[in-house]
C-alpha atoms as a PDB file:
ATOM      1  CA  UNK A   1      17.630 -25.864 -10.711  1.00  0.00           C
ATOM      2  CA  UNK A   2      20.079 -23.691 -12.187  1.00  0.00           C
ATOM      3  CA  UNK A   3      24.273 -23.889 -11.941  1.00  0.00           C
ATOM      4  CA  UNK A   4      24.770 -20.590 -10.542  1.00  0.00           C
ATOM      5  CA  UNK A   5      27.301 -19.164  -7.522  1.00  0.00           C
ATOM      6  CA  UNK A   6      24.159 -19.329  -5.140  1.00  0.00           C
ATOM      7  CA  UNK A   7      23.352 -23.060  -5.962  1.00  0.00           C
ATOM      8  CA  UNK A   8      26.393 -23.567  -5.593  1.00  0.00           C
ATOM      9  CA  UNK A   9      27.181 -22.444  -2.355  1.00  0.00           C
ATOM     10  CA  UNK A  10      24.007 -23.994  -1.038  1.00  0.00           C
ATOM     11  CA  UNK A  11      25.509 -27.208  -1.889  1.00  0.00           C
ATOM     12  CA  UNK A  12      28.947 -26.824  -0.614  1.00  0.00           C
ATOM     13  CA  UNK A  13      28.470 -25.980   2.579  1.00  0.00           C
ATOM     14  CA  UNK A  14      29.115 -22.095   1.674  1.00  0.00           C
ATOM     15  CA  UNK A  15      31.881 -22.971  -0.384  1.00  0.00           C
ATOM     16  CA  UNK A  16      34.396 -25.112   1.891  1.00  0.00           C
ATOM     17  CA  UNK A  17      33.839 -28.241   0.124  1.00  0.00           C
ATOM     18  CA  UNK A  18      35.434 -26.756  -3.090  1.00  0.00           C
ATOM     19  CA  UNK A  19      38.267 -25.767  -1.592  1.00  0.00           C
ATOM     20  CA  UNK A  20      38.384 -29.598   0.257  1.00  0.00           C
ATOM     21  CA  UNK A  21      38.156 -30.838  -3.532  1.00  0.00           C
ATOM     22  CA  UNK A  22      41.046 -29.040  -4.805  1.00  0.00           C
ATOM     23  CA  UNK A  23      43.519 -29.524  -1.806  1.00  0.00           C
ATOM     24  CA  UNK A  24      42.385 -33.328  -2.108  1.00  0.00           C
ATOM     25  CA  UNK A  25      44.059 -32.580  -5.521  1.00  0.00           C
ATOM     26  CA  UNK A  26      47.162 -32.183  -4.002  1.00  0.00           C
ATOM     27  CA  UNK A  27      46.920 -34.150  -0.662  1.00  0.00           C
ATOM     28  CA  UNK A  28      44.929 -37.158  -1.906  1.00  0.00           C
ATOM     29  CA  UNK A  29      45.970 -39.041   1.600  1.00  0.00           C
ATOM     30  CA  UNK A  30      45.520 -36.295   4.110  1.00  0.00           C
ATOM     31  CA  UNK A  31      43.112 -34.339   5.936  1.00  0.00           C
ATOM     32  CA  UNK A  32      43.090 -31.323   3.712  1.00  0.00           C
ATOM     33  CA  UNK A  33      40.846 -29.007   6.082  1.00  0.00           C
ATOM     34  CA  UNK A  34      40.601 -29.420   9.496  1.00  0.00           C
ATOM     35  CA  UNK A  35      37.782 -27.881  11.894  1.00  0.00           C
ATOM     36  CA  UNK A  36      38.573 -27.396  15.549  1.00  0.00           C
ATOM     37  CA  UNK A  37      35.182 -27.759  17.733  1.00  0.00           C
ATOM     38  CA  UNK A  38      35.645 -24.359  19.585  1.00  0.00           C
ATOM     39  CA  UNK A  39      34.571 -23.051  16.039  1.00  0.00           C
ATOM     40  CA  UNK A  40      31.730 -24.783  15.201  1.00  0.00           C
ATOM     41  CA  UNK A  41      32.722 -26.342  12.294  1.00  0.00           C
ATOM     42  CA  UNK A  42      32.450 -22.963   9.554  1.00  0.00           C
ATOM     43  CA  UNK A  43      36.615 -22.015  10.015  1.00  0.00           C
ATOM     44  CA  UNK A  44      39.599 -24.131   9.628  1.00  0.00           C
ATOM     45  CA  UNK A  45      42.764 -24.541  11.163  1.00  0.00           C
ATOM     46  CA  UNK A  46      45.239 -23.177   8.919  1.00  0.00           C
ATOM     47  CA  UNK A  47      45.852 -25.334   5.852  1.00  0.00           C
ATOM     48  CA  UNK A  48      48.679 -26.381   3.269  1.00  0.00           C
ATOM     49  CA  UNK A  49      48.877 -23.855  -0.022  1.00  0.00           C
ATOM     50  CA  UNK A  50      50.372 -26.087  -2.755  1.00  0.00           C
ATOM     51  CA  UNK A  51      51.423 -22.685  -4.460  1.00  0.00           C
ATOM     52  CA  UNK A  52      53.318 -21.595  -1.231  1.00  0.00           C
ATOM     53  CA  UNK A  53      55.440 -24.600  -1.009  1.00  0.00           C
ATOM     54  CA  UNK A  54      53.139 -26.785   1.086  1.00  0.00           C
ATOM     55  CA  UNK A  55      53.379 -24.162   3.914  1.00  0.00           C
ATOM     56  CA  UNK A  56      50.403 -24.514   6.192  1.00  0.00           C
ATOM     57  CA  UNK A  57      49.395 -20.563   5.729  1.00  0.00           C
ATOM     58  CA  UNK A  58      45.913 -20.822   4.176  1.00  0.00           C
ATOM     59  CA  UNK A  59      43.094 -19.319   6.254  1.00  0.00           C
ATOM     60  CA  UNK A  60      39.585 -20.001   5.306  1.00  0.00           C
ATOM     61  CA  UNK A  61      37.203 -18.440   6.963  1.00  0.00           C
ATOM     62  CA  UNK A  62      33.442 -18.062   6.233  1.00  0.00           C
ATOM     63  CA  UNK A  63      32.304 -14.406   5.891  1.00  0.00           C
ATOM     64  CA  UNK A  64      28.634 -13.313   4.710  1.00  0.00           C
ATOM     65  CA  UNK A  65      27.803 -16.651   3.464  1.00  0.00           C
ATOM     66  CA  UNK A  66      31.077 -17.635   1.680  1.00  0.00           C
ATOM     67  CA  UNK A  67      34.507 -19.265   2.095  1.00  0.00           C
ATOM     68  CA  UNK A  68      37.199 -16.936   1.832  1.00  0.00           C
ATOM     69  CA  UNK A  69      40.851 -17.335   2.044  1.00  0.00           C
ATOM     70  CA  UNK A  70      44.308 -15.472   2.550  1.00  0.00           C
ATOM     71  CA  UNK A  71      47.963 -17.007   2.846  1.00  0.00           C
ATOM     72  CA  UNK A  72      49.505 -15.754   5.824  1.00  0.00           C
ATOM     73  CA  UNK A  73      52.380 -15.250   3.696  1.00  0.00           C
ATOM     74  CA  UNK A  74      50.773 -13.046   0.705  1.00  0.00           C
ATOM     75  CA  UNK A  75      51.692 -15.687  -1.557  1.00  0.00           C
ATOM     76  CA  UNK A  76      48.313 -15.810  -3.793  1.00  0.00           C
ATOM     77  CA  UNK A  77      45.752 -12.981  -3.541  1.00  0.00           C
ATOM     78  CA  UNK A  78      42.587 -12.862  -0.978  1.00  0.00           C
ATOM     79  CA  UNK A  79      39.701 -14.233  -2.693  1.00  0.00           C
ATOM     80  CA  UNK A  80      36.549 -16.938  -2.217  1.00  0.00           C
ATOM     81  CA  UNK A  81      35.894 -20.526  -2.880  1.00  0.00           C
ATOM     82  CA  UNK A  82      35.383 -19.268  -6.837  1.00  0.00           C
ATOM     83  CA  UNK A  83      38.660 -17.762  -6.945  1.00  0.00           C
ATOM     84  CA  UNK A  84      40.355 -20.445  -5.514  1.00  0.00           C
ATOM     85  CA  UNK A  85      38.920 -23.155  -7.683  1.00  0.00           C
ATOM     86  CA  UNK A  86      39.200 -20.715 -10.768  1.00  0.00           C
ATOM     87  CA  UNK A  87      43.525 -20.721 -10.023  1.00  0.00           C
ATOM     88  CA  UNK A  88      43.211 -24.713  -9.930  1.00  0.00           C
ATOM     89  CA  UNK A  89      40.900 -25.026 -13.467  1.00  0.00           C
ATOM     90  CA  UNK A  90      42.038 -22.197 -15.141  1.00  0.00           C
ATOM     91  CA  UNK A  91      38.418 -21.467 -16.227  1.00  0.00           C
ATOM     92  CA  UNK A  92      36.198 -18.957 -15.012  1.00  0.00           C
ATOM     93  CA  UNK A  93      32.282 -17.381 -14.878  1.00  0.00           C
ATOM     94  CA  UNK A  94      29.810 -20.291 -16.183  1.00  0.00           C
ATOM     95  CA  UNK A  95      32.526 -22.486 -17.697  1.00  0.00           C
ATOM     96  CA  UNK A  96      34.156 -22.862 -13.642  1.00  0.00           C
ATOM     97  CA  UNK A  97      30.455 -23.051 -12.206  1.00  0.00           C
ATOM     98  CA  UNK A  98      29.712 -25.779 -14.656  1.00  0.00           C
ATOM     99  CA  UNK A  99      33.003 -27.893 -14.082  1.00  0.00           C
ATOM    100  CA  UNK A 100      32.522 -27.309 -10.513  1.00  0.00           C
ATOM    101  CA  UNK A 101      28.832 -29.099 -10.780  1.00  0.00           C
ATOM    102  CA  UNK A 102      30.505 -31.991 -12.951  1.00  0.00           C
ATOM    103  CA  UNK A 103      33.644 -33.078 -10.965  1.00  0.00           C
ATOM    104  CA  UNK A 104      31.833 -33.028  -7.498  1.00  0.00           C
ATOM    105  CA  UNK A 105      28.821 -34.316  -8.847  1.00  0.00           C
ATOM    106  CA  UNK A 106      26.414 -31.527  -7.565  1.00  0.00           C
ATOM    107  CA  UNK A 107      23.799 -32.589  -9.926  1.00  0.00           C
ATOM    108  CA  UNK A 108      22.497 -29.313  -9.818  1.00  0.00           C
ATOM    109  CA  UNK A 109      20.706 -29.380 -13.215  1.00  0.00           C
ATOM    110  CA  UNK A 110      18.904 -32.469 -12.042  1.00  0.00           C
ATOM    111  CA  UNK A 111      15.462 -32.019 -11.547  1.00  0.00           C
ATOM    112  CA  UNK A 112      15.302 -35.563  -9.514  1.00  0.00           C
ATOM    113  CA  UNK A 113      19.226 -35.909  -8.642  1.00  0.00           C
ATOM    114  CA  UNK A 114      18.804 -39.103  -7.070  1.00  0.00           C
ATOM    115  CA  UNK A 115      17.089 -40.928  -9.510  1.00  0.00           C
ATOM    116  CA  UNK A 116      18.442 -39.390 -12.816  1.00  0.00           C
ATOM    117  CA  UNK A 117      16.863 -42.076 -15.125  1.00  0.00           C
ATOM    118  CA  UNK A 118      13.377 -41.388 -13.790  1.00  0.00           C
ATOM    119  CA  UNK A 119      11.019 -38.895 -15.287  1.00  0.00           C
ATOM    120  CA  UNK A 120       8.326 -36.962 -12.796  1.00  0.00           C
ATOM    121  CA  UNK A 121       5.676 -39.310 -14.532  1.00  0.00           C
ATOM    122  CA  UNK A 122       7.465 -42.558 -13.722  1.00  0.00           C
ATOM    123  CA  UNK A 123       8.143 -41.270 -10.130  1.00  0.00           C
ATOM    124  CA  UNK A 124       4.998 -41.262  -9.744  1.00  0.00           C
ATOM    125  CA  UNK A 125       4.341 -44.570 -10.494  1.00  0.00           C
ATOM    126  CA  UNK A 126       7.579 -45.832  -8.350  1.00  0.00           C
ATOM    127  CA  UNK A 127       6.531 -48.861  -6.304  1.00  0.00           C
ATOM    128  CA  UNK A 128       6.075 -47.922  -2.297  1.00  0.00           C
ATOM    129  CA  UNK A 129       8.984 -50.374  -0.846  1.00  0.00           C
ATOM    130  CA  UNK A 130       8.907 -53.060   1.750  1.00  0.00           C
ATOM    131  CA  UNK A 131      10.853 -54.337   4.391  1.00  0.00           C
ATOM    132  CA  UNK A 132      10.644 -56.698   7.188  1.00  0.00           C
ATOM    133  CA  UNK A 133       8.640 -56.562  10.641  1.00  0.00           C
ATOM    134  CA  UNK A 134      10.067 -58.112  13.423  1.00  0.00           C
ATOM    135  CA  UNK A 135       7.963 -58.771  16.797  1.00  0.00           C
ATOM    136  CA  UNK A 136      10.407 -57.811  19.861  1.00  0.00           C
ATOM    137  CA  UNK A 137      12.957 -59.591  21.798  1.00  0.00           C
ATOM    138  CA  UNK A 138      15.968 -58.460  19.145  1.00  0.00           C
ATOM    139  CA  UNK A 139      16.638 -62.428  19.660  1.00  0.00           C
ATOM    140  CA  UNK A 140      13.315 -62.889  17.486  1.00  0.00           C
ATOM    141  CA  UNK A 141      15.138 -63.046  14.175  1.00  0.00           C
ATOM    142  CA  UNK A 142      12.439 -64.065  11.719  1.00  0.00           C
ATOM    143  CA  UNK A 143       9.500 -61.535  10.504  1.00  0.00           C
ATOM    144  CA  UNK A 144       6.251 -61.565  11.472  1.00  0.00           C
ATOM    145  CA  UNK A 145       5.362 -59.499   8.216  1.00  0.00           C
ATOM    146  CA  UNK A 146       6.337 -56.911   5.390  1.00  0.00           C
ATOM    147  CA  UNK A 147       5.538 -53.456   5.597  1.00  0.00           C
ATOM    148  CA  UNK A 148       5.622 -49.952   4.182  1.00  0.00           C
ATOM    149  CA  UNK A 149       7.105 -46.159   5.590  1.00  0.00           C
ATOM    150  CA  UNK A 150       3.277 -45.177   5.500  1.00  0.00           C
ATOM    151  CA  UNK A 151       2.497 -48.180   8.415  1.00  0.00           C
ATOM    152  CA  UNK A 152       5.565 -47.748  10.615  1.00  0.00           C
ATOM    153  CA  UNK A 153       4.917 -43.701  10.508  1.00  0.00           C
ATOM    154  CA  UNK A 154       1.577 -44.518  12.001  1.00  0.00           C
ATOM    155  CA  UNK A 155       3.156 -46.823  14.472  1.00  0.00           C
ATOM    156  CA  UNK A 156       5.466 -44.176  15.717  1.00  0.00           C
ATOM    157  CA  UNK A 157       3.121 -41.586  15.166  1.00  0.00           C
ATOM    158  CA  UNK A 158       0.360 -43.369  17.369  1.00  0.00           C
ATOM    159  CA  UNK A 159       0.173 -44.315  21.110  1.00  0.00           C
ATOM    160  CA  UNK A 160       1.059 -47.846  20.592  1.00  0.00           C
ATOM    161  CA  UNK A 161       4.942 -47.423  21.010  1.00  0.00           C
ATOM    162  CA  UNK A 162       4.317 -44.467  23.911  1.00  0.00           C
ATOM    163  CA  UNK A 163       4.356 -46.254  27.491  1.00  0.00           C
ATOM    164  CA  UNK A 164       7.600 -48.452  26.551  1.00  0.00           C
ATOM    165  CA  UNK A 165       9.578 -45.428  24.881  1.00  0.00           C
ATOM    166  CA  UNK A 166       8.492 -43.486  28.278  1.00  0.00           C
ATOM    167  CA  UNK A 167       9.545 -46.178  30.430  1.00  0.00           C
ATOM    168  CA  UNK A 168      13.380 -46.697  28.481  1.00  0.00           C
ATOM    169  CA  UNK A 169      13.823 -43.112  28.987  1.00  0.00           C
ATOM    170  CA  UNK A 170      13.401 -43.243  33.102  1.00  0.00           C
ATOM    171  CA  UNK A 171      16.107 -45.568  32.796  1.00  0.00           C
ATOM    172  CA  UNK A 172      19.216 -43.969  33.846  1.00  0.00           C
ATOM    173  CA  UNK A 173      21.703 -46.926  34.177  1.00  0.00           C
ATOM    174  CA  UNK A 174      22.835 -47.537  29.617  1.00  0.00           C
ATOM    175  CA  UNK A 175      23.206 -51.407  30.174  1.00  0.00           C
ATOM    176  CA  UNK A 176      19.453 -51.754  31.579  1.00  0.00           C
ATOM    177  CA  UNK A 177      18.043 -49.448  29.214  1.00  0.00           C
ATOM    178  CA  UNK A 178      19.805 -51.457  26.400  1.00  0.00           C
ATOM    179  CA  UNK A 179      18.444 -54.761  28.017  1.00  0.00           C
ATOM    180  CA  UNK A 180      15.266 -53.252  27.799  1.00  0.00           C
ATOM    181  CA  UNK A 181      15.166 -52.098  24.379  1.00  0.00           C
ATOM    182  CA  UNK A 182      16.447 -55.668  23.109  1.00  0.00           C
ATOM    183  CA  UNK A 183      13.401 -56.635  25.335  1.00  0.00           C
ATOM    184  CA  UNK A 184      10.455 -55.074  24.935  1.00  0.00           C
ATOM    185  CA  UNK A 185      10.733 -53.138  21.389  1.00  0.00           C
ATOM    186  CA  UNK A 186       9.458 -54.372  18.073  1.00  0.00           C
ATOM    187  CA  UNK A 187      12.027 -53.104  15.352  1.00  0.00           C
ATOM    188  CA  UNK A 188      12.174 -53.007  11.246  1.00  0.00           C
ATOM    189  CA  UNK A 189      15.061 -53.419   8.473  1.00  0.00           C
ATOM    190  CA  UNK A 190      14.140 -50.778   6.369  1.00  0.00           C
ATOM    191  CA  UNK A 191      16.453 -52.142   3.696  1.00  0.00           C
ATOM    192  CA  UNK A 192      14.681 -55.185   2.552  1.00  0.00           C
ATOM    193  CA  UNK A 193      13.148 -58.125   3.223  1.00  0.00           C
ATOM    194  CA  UNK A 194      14.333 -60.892   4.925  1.00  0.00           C
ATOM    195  CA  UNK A 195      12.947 -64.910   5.266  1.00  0.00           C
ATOM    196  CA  UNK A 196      15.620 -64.216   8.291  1.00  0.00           C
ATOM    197  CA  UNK A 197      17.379 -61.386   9.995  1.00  0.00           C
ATOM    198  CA  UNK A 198      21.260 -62.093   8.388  1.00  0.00           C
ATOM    199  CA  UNK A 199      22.480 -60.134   5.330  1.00  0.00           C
ATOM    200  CA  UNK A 200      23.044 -63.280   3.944  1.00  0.00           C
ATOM    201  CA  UNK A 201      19.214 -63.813   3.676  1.00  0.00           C
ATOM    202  CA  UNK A 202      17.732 -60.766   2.017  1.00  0.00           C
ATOM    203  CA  UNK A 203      15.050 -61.425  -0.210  1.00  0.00           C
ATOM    204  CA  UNK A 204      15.127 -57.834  -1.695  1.00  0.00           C
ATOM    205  CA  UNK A 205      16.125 -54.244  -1.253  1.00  0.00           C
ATOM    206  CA  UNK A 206      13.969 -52.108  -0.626  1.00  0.00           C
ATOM    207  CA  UNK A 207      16.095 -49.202  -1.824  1.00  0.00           C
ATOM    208  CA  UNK A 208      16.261 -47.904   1.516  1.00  0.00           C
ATOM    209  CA  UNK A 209      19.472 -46.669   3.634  1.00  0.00           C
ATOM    210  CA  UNK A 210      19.146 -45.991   7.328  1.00  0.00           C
ATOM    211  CA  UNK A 211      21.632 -43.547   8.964  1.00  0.00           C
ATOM    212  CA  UNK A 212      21.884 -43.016  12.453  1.00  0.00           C
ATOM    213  CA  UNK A 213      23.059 -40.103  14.735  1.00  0.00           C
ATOM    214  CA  UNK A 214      23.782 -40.638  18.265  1.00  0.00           C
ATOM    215  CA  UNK A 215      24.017 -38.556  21.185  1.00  0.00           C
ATOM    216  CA  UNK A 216      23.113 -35.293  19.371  1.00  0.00           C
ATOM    217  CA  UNK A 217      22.858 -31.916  21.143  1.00  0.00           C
ATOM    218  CA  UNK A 218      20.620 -30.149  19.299  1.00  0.00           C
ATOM    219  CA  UNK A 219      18.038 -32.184  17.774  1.00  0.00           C
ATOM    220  CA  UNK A 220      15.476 -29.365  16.396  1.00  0.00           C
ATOM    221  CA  UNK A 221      18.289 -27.965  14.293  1.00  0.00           C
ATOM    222  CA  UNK A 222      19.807 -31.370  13.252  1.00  0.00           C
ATOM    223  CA  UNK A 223      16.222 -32.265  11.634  1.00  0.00           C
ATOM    224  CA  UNK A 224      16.123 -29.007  10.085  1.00  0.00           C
ATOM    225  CA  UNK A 225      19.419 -29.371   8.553  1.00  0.00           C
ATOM    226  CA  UNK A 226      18.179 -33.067   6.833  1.00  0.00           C
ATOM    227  CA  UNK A 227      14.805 -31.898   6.112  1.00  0.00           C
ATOM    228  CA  UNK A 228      16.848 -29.074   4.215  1.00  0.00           C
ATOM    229  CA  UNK A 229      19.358 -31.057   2.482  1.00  0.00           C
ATOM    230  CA  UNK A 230      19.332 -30.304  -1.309  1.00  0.00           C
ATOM    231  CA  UNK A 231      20.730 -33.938  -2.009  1.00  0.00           C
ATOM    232  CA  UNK A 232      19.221 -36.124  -0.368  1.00  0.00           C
ATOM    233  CA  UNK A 233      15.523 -36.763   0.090  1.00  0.00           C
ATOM    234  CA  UNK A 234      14.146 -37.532   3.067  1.00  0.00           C
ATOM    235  CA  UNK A 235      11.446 -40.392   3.399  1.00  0.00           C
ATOM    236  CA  UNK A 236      11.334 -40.966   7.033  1.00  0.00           C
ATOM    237  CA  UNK A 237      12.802 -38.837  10.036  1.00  0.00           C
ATOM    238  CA  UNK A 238      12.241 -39.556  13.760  1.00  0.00           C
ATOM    239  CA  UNK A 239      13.849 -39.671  17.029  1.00  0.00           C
ATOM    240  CA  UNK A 240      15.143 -42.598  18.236  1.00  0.00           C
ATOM    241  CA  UNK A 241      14.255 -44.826  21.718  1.00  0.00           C
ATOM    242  CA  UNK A 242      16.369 -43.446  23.628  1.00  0.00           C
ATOM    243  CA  UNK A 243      15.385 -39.658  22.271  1.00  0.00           C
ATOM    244  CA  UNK A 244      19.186 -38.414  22.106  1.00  0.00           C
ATOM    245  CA  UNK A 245      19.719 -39.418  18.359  1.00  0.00           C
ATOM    246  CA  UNK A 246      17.568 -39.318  14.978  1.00  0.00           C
ATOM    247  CA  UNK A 247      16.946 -41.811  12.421  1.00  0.00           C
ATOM    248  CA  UNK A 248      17.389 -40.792   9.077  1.00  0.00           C
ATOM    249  CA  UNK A 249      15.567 -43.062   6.088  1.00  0.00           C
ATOM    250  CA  UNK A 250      16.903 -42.075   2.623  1.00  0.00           C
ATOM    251  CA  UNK A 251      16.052 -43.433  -0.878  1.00  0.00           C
ATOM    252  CA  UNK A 252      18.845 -44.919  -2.641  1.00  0.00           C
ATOM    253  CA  UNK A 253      19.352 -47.092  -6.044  1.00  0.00           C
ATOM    254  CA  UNK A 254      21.415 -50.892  -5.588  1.00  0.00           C
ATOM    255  CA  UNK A 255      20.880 -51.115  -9.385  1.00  0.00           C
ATOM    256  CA  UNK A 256      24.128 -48.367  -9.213  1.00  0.00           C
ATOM    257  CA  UNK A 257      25.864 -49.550  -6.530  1.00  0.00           C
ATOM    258  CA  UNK A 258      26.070 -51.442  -3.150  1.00  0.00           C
ATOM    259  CA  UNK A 259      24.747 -51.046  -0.346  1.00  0.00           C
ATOM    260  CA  UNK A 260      27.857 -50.653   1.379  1.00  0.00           C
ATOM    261  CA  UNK A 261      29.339 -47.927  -1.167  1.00  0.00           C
ATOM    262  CA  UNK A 262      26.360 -45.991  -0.549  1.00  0.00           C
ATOM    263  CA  UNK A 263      26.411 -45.738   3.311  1.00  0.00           C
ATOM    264  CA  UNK A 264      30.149 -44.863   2.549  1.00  0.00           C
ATOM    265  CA  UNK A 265      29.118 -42.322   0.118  1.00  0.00           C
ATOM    266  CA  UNK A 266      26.161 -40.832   2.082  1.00  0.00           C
ATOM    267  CA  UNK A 267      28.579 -40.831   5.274  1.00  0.00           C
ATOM    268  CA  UNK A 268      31.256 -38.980   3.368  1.00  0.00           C
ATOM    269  CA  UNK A 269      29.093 -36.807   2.225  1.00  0.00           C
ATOM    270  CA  UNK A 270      27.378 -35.996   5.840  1.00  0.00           C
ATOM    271  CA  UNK A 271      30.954 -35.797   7.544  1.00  0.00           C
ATOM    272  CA  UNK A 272      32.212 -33.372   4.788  1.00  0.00           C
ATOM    273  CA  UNK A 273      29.013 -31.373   4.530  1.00  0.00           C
ATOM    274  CA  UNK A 274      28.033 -30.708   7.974  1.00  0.00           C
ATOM    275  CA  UNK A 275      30.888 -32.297  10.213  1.00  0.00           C
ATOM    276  CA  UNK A 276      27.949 -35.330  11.201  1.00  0.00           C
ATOM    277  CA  UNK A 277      29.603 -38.710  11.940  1.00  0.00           C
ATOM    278  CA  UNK A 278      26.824 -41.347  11.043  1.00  0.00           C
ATOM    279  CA  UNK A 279      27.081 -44.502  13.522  1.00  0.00           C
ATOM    280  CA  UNK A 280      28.865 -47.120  11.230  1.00  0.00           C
ATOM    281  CA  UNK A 281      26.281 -49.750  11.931  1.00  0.00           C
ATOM    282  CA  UNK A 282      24.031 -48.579   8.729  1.00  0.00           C
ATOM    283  CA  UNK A 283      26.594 -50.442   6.375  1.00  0.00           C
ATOM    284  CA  UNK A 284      24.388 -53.722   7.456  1.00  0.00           C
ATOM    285  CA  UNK A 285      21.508 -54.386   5.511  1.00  0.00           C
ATOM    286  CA  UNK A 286      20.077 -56.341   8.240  1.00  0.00           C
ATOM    287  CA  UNK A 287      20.407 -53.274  10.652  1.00  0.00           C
ATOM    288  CA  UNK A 288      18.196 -53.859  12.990  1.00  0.00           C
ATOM    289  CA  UNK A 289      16.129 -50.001  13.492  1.00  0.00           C
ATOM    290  CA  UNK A 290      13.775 -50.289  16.849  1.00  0.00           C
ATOM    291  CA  UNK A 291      10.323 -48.212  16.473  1.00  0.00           C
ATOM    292  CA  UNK A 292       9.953 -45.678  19.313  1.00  0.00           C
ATOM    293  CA  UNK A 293       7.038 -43.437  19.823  1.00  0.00           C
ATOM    294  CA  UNK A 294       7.630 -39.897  18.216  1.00  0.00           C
ATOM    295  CA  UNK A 295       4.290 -37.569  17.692  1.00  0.00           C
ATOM    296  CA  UNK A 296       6.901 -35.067  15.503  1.00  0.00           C
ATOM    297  CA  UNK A 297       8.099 -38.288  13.247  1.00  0.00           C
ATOM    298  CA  UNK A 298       8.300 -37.009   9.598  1.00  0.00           C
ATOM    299  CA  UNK A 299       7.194 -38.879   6.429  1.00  0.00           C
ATOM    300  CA  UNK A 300       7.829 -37.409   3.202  1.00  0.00           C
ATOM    301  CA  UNK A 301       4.121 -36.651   1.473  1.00  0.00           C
ATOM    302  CA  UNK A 302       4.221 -38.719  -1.546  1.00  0.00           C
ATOM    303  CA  UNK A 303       3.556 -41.967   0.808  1.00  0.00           C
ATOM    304  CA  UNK A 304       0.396 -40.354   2.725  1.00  0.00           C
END
C-alpha cells in the first residue's frame, strides 16, 4: 500500500485523528477533540488553537471526505488535516505524508501491518491457534478440550447453539436471561489455553484478543465498519447471545507486548477511530466468550 493523502485519510478517520495527534502535542492530559452525539461523531465541539492563545475557536468539520478547520477568530488560515499537521512539522508533500505514517504508526507501507516480521510465505505456514472449551454452567471452570476458530465457526454456524440462543432472547427480564446464559451456554477463551479458567493458569496464548460491543444500534453497519478496518484483521465476527452486541476476534503478537497493553491499544484505537467503547472485560485473558448461534458469523478464509 502506498503513503499517499487517500491512504491516509482512510486510516484516520478522514483526517480527525491527525489533528487529535497534534493537539495531544499540546494538551497531552486533555480531551483534545470532543464529539457531541447529536452529530454523529464526524464534527467537534469547538477546540483549543495553541497558536490563538489556547482559545477554544477551532472548528473541524468534515466536508467531502476530509477534516477541515477555521479559527473563529481568523487567527491561522482555513485549511485540512494536511495543512494543519504541515504548520505543526514544518514539512510538506511526501516528506509530511511520510512523517505522518511514522509518528502514528499507520504502517501504511506494510504489506502485513500486524505481523511486520512475517513474510506472505511464512504466513502461510503460521500455526492455526488454540484455546480452551468449556462445557456450560460458567461455574464449570476446567476444559473439556482445545479447539480452533474453524470448529467454533461451525458451532455457531450450525443448529447446535439455535434453540438455547432462541430461548435467551424471549427472555425479557436481564437478571434471568443472565442466569440463563451462565446456565445453559457452553463458552471459549479465545486467548489461550487453560489446565483452569484463572489468568493465573494459562498454558499458552493463542495470540488472540476478544473485544466486545454491547448494546449496539446498528449492527449491519458496525460489522461492516470491522470487516473494513485497514488495521486490524478480522478472524472471527459474530453476534453475541443476547443478539444486541458483536464479538470481535483479532490476531495479535504477546512476543511484543501484553496482553493487557494490547486491549488498551486496540481500545484506544477503536474509541479514537470510530467513537466505539469496547466493554473493558477483554483485558482478561481468561474472558470467558459464550457461543451463540449466528448463521451470518464470519471467519476470515485462510482457516476454511
Amino acid at each position: 500500500m502506498v503513503v499517499n493523502r487517500e491512504n491516509i485519510l482512510r486510516r484516520t478517520h478522514y483526517g480527525l485523528n491527525i489533528y487529535s495527534h497534534v493537539l495531544r502535542q499540546y494538551y497531552p492530559d486533555e480531551i483534545v477533540l470532543a464529539y457531541p452525539a447529536s452529530r454523529g461523531g464526524r464534527d467537534c465541539l469547538p477546540a483549543k488553537n495553541p497558536w490563538n492563545n489556547n482559545q477554544r475557536s477551532l472548528m473541524i468539520e468534515i466536508i467531502d471526505g476530509i477534516a477541515k478547520h477555521r479559527d473563529l477568530d481568523c487567527v491561522i488560515p482555513i485549511g485540512n488535516a494536511f495543512d494543519f499537521a504541515e504548520r505543526y512539522f514544518k514539512l510538506s508533500d511526501q516528506e509530511l505524508l511520510e512523517k505522518l505514517n511514522e509518528v502514528m504508526h499507520l504502517r501504511i507501507d506494510q504489506k502485513y501491518p500486524f505481523y511486520p516480521h512475517l513474510n506472505k510465505k511464512k504466513l502461510e505456514e503460521m500455526i492455526v491457534p488454540e484455546f480452551s472449551y468449556f462445557k456450560a454452567p460458567i461455574r464449570n471452570i476446567f476444559p473439556s478440550e482445545n479447539c480452533t476458530l474453524g470448529t467454533i465457526y461451525n458451532l455457531i454456524r450450525g443448529n447446535q447453539f439455535e434453540e438455547r440462543t432462541r430461548e435467551l432472547r424471549s427472555i425479557s427480564d436481564p437478571k434471568q436471561a443472565r442466569q440463563f446464559k451462565a446456565t445453559y451456554f457452553d463458552y471459549v477463551t479465545f486467548s489461550g489455553v487453560f489446565t483452569k479458567r484463572s489468568d493465573q493458569q494459562l498454558e499458552a496464548h493463542s495470540n488472540l484478543l476478544t473485544i466486545d460491543f454491547d448494546h449496539i444500534d446498528n449492527i449491519a453497519e458496525l460489522k461492516r465498519v470491522l470487516l473494513n478496518d485497514d488495521y486490524f484483521d478480522t478472524e472471527l465476527l459474530f453476534r453475541s447471545p443476547s443478539g444486541d452486541g458483536l464479538k470481535w476476534v483479532i490476531p495479535i503478537d504477546v512476543c511484543k507486548a501484553s496482553h493487557a497493553d494490547y486491549f488498551k491499544a486496540v481500545a484506544n484505537y477503536l474509541k479514537t477511530m470510530y467513537q466505539l467503547e469496547a466493554d473493558p472485560s477483554g483485558k482478561d485473558i481468561s474472558r470467558a466468550c459464550f457461543l451463540p448461534h449466528d448463521q451470518e458469523v464470519y471467519i476470515n478464509s485462510k482457516y476454511l
